[in-house]
N, C-alpha and C. Protein backbone atom coordinates (compact mmCIF):
# COMPACT_ATOMS: atom_id res chain seq x y z
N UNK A 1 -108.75 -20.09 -25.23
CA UNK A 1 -109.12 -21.48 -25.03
C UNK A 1 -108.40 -22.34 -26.07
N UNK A 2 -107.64 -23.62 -25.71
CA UNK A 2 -106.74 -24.29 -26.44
C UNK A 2 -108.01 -25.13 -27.29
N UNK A 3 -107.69 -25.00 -28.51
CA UNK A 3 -107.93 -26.11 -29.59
C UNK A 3 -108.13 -27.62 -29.55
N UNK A 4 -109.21 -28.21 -29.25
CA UNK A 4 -109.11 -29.74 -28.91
C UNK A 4 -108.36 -30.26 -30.31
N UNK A 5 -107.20 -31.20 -29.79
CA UNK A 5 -106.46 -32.19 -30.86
C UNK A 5 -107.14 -33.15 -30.93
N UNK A 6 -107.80 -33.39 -32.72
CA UNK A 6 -108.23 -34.57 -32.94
C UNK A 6 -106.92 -35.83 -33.07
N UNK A 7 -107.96 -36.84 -33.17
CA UNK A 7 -107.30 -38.08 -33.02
C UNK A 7 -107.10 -38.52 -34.90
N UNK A 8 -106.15 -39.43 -35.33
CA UNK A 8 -106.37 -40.22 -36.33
C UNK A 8 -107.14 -40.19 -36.90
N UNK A 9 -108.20 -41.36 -35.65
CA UNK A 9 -109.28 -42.09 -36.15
C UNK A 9 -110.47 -41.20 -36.04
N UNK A 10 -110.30 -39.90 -35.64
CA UNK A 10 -111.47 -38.80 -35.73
C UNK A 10 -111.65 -38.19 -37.31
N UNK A 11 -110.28 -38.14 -37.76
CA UNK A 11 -109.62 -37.58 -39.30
C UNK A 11 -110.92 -38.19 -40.22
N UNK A 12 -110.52 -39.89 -39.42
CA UNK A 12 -110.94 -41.13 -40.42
C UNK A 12 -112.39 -41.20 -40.32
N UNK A 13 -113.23 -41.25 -39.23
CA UNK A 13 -114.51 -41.07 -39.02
C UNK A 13 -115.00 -40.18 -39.62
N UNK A 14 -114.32 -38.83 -40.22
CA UNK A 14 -114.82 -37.26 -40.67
C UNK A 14 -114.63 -38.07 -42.26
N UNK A 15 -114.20 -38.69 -42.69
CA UNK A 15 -114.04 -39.31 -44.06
C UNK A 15 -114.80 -39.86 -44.48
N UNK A 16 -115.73 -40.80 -43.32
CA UNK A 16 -116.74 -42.00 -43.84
C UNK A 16 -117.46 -40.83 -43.60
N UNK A 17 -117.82 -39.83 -43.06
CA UNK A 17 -118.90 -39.42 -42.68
C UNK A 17 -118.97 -38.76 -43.98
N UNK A 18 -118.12 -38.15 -44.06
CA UNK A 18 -118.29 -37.53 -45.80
C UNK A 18 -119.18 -38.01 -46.83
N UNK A 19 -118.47 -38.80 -47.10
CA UNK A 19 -118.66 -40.23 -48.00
C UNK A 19 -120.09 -41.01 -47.65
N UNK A 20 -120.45 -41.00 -46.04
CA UNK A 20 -122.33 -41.06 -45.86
C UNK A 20 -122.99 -40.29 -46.41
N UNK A 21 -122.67 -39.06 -46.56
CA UNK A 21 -123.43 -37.89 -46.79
C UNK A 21 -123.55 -37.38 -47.90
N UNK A 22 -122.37 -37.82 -48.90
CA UNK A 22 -122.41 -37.61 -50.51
C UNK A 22 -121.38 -38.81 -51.10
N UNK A 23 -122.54 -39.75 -51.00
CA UNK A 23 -121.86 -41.27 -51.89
C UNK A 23 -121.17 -41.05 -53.24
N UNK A 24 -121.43 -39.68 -53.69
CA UNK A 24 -120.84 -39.76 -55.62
C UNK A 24 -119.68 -39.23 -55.24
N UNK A 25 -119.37 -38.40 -53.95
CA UNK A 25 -118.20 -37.67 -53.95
C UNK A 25 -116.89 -37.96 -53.86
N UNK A 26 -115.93 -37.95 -54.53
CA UNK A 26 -114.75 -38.37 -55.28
C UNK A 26 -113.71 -38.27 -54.15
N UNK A 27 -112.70 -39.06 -54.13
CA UNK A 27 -111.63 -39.02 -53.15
C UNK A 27 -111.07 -37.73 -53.13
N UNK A 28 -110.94 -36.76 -53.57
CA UNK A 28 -110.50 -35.37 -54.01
C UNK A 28 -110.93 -34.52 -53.03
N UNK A 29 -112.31 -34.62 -53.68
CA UNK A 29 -113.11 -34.08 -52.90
C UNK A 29 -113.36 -34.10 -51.38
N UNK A 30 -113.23 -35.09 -51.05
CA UNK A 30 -113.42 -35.65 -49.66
C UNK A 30 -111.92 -35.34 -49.21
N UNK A 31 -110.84 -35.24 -49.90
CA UNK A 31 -109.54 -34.24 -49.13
C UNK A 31 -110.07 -33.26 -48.85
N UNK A 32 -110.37 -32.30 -50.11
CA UNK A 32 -110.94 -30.81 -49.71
C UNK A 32 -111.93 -30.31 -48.58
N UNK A 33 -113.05 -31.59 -48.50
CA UNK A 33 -113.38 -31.06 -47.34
C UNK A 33 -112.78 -31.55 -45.93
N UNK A 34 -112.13 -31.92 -45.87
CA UNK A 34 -110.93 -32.59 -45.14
C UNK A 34 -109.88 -31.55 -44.49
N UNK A 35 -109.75 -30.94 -45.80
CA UNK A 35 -108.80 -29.79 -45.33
C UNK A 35 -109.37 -28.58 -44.96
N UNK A 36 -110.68 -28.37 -45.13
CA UNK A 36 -110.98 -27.48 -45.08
C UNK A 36 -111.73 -27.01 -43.39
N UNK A 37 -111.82 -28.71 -43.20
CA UNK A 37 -112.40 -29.28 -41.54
C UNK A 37 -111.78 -28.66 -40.39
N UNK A 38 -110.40 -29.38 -40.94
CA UNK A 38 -109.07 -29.21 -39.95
C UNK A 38 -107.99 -27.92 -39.95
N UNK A 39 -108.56 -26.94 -41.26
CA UNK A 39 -107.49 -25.84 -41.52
C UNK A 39 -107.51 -25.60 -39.91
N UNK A 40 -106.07 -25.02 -39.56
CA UNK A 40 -105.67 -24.39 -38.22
C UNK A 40 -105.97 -25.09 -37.17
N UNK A 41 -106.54 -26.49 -37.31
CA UNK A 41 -106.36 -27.42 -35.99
C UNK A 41 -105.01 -27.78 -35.55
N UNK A 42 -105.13 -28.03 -34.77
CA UNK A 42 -103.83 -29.06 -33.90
C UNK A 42 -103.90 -29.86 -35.01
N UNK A 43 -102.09 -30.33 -34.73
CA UNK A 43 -102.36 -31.73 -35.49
C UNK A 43 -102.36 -33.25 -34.71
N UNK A 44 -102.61 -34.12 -35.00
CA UNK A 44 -103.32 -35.27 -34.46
C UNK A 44 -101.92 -36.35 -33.72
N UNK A 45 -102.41 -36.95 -32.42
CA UNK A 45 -100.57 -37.35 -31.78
C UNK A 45 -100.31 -38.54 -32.26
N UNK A 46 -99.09 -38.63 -31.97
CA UNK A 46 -98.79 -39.24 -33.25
C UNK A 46 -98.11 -40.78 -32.10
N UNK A 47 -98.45 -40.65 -31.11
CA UNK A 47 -98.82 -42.26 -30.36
C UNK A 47 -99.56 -42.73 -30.41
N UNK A 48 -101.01 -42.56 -31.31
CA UNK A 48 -102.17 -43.69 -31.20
C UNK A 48 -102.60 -43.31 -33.00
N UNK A 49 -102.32 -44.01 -33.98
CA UNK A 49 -102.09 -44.03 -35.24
C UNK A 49 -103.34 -45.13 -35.68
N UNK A 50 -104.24 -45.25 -34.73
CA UNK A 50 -105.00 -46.95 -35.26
C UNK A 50 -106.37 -46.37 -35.44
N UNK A 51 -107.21 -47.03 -36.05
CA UNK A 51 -108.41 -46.65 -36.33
C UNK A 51 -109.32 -47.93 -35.87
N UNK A 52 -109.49 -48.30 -34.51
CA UNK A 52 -110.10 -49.40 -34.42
C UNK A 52 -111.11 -50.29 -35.06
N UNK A 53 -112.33 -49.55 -34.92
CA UNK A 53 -113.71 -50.23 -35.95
C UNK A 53 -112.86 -50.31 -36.98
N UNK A 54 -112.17 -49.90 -37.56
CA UNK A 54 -111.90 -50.53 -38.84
C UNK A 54 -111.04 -52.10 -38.80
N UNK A 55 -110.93 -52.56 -38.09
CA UNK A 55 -110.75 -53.90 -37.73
C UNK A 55 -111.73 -55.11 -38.05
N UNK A 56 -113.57 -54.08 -38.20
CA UNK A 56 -114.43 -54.95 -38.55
C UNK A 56 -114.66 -54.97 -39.72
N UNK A 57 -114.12 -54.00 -40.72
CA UNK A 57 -114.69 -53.83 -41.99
C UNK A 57 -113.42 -54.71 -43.35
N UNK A 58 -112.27 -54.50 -42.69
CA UNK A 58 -111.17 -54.72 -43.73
C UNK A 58 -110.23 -55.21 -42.95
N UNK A 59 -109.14 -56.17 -43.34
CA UNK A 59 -108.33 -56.70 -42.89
C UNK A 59 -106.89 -55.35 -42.50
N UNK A 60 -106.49 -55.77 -41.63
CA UNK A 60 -105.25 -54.53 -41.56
C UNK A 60 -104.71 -54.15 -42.41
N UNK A 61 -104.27 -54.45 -43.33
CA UNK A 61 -103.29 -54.41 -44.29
C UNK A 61 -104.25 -53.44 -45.22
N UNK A 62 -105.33 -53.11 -45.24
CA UNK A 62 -105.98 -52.52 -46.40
C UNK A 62 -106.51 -51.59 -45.28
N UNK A 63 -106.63 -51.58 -43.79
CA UNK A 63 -107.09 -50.29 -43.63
C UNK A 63 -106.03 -49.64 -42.83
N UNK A 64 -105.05 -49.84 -42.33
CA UNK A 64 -103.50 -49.44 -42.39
C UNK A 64 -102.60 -48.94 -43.95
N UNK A 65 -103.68 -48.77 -44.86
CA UNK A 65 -102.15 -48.62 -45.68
C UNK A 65 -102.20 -47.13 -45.57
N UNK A 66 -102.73 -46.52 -45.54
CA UNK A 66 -102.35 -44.85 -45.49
C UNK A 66 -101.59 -44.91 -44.22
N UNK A 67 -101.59 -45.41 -43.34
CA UNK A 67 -101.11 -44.69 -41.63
C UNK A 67 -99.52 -44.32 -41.73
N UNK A 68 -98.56 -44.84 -42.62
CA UNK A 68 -97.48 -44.50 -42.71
C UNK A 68 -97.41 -43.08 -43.40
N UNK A 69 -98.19 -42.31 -44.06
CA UNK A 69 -98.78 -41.68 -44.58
C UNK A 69 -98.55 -40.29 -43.81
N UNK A 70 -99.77 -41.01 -42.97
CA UNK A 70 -100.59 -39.85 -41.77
C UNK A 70 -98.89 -39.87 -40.66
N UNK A 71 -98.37 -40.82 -40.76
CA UNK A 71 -97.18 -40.49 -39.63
C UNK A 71 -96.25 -39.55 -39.72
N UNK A 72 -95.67 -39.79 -41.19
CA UNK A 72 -94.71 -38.99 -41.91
C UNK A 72 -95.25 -37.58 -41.83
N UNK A 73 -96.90 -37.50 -41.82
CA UNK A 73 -97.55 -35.83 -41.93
C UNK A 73 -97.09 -35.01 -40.37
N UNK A 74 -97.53 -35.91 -39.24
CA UNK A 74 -97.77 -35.57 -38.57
C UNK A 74 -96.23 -35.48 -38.05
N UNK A 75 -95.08 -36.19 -38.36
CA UNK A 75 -93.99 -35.81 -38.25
C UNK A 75 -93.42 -34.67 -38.60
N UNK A 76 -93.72 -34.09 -40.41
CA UNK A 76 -93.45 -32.72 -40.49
C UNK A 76 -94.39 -31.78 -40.49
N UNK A 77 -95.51 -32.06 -39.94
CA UNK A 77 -96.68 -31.20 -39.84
C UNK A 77 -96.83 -31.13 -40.94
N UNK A 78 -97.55 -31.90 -41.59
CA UNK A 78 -98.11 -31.52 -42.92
C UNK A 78 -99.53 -32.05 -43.13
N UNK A 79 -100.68 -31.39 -43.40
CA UNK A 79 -101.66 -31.53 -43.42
C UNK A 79 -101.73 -32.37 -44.78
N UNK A 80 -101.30 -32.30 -45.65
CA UNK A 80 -101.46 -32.46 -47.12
C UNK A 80 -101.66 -34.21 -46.87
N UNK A 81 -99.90 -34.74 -46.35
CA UNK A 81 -99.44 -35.95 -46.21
C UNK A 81 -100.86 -36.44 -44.83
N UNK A 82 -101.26 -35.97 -43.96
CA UNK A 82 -101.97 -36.93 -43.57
C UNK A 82 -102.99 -37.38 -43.96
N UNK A 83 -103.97 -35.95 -45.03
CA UNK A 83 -105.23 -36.33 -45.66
C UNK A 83 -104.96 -37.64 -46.33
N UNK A 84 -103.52 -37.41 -47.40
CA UNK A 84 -103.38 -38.32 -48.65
C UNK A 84 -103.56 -39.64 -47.63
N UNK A 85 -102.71 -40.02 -46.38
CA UNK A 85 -102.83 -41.21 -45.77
C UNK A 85 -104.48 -41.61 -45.23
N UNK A 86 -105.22 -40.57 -44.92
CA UNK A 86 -106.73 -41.26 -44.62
C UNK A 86 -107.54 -41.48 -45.70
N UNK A 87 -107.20 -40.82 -46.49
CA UNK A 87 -107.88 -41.28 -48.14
C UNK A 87 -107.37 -42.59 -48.52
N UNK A 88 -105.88 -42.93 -48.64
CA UNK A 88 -105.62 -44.03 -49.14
C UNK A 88 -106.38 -45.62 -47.72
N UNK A 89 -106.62 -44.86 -46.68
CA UNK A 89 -106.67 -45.76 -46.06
C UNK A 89 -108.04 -46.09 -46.68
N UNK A 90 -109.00 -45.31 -46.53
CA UNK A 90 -110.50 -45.17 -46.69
C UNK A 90 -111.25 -46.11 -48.19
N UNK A 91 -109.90 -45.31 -49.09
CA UNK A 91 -110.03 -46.35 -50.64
C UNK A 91 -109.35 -47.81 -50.58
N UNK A 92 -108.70 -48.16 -49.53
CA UNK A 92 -108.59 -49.39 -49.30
C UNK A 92 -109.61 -50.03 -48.60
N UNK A 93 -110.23 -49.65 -47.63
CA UNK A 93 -111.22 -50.36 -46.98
C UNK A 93 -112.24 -50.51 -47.89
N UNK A 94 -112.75 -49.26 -48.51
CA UNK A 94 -114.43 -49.61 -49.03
C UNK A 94 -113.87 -49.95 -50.48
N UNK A 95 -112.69 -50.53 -50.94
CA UNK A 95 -112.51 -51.58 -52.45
C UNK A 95 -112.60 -52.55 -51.89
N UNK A 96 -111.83 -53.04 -50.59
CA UNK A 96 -111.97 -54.62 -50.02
C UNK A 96 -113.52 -54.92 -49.71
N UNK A 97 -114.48 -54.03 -49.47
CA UNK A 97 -115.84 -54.02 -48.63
C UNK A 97 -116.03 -53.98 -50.12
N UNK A 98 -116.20 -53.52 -51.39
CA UNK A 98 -116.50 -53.83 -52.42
C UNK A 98 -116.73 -54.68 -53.01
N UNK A 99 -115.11 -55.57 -53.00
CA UNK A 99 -114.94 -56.76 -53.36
C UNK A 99 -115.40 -58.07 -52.31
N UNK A 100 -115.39 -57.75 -51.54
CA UNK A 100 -116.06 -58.94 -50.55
C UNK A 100 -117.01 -58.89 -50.11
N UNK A 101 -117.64 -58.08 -50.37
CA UNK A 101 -119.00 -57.83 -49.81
C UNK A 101 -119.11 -57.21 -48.01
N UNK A 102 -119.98 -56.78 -47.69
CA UNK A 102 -120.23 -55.95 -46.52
C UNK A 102 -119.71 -57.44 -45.23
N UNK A 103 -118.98 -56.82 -44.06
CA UNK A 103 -119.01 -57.88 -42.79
C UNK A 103 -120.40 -58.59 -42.87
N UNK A 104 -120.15 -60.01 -42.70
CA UNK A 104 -121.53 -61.15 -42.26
C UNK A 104 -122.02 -61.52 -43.49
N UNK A 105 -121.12 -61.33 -44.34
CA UNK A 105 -121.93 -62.30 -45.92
C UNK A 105 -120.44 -62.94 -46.66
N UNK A 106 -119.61 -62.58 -46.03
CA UNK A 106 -118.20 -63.43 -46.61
C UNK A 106 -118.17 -65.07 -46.40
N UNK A 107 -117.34 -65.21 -46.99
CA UNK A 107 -117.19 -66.60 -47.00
C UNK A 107 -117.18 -66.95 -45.40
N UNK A 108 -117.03 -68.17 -45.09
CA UNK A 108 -116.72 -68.73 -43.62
C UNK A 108 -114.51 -68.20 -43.35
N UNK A 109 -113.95 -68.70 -44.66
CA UNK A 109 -112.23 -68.10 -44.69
C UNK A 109 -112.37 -67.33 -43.85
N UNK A 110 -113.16 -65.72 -44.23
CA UNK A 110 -113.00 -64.16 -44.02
C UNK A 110 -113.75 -64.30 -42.26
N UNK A 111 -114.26 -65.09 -42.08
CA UNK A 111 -115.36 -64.96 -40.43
C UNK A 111 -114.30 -64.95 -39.36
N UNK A 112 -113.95 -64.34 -38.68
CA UNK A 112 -113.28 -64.02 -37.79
C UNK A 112 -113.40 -64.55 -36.32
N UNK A 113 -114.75 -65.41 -36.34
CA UNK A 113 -114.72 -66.38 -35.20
C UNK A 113 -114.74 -67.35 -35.57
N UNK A 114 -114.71 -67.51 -36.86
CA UNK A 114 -114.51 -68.84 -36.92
C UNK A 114 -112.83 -70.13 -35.96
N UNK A 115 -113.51 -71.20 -35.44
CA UNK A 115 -112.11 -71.43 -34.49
C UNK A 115 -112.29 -71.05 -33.17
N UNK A 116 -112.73 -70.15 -32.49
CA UNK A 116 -112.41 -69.48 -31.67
C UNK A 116 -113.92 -69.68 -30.31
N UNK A 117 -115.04 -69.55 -31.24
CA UNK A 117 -116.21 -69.56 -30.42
C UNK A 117 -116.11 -70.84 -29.69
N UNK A 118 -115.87 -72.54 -29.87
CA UNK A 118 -115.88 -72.86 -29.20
C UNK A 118 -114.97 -73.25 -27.92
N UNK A 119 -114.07 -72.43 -28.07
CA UNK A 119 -112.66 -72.18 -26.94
C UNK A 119 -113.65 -71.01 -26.20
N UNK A 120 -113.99 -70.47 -26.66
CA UNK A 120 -114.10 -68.60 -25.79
C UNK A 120 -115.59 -69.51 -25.17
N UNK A 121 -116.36 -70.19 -25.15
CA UNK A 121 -117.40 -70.64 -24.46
C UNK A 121 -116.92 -71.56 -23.91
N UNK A 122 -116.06 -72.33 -23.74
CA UNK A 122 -115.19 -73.34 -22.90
C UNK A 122 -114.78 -72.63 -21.67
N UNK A 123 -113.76 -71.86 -22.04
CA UNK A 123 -112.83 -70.92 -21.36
C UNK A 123 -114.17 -70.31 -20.04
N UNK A 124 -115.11 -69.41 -20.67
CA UNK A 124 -116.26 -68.75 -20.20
C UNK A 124 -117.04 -69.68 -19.20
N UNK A 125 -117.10 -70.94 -19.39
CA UNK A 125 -117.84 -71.78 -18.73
C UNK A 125 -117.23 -72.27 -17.68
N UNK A 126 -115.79 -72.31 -18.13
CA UNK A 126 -115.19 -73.04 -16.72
C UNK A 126 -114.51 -72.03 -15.91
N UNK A 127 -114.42 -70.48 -16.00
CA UNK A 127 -113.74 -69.84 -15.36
C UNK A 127 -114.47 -68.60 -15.18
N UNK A 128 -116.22 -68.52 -15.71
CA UNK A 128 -116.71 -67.60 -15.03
C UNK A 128 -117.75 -67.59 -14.34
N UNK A 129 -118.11 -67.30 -13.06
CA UNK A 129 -119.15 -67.95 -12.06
C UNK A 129 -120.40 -67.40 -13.15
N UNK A 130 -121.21 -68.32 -12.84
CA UNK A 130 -122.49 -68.51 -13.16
C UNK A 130 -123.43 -67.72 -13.49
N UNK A 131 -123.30 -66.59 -12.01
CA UNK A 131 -124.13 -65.49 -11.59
C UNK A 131 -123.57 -64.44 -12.38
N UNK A 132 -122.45 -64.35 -12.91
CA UNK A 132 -121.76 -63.46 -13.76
C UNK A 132 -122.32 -63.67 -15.17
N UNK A 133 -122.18 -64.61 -15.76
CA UNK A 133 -123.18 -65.40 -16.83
C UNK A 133 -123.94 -64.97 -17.29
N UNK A 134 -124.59 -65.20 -15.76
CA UNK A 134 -126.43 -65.05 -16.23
C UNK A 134 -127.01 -63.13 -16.29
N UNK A 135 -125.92 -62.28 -15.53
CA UNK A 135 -125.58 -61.19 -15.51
C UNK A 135 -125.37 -60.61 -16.94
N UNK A 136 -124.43 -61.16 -17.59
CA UNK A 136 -124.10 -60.38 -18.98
C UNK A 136 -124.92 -60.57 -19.72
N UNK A 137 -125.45 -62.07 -20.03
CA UNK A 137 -126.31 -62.03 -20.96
C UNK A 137 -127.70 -61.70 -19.89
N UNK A 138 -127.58 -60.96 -19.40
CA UNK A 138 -129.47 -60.22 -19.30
C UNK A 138 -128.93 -58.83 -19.77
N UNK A 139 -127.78 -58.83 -19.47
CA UNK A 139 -127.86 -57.28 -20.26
C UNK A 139 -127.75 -57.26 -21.72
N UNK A 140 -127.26 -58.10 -22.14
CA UNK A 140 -127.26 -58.01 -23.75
C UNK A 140 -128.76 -58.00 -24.21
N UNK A 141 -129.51 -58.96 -23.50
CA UNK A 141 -130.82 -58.58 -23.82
C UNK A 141 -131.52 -57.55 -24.15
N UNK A 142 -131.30 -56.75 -23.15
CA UNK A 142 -131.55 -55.78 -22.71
C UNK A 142 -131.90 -54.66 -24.08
């Protein structure tokens, strides 16, 4: 039976999860068990390199900086080079989440709808029937 190939952002999820589970534990550490996750897995394809949710926590640039990292690994198969890239990504996100505090307490700058909500309820109002409307938001309720 073939080996399911994780993804990237599975690497990256196995990182925070770490890091849920033992907050004192050191970037090191969290390689080791890293490597120790994935010894003899597939390695991860190297057309989808993104870690979405992390879009809500840190700006790209801080949770992209390992991915050149993880590319170069997964180019020469090297386990070593992709850990180092999800670690560096991981210590970029939770220093920016450090320094700015958790999503929904940043400044208005950092708010990401800011601008936008009253276009996307414009847009929504004049181009989606009614009954559709009243449809989504009962399910959000929900």
């Amino acid at each position: 039976m073939a080996q399911e190939q994780p993804t990237v952002a599975d690497i990256f999820r196995r990182a925070q999860e770490i890091r849920k589970e033992n907050p004192q534990a050191t970037y090191k550490q969290i390689r080791e068990l890293l490597a120790r996750a994935y010894a003899g897995k597939p390695f991860p394809p190297l057309y989808n390199l993104t870690i979405p949710e992390q879009d809500d926590r840190a700006p790209e640039e801080d949770w992209s900086a390992g991915l050149s990292l993880v590319r170069r690994g997964i180019q020469f198969q090297d386990w070593n080079e992709i850990f180092a890239g999800i670690i560096l990504s991981l210590e970029q996100t939770e220093n920016y989440e450090r320094q700015m505090g958790p999503e929904g307490t940043r400044d208005e700058w950092h708010n990401r709808s800011t601008g936008i909500n009253e276009a996307t309820e414009k847009a929504v109002g004049k181009w989606m029937p009614e009954e559709l409307v009243k449809l989504v938001e009962g399910q959000v309720k929900k």
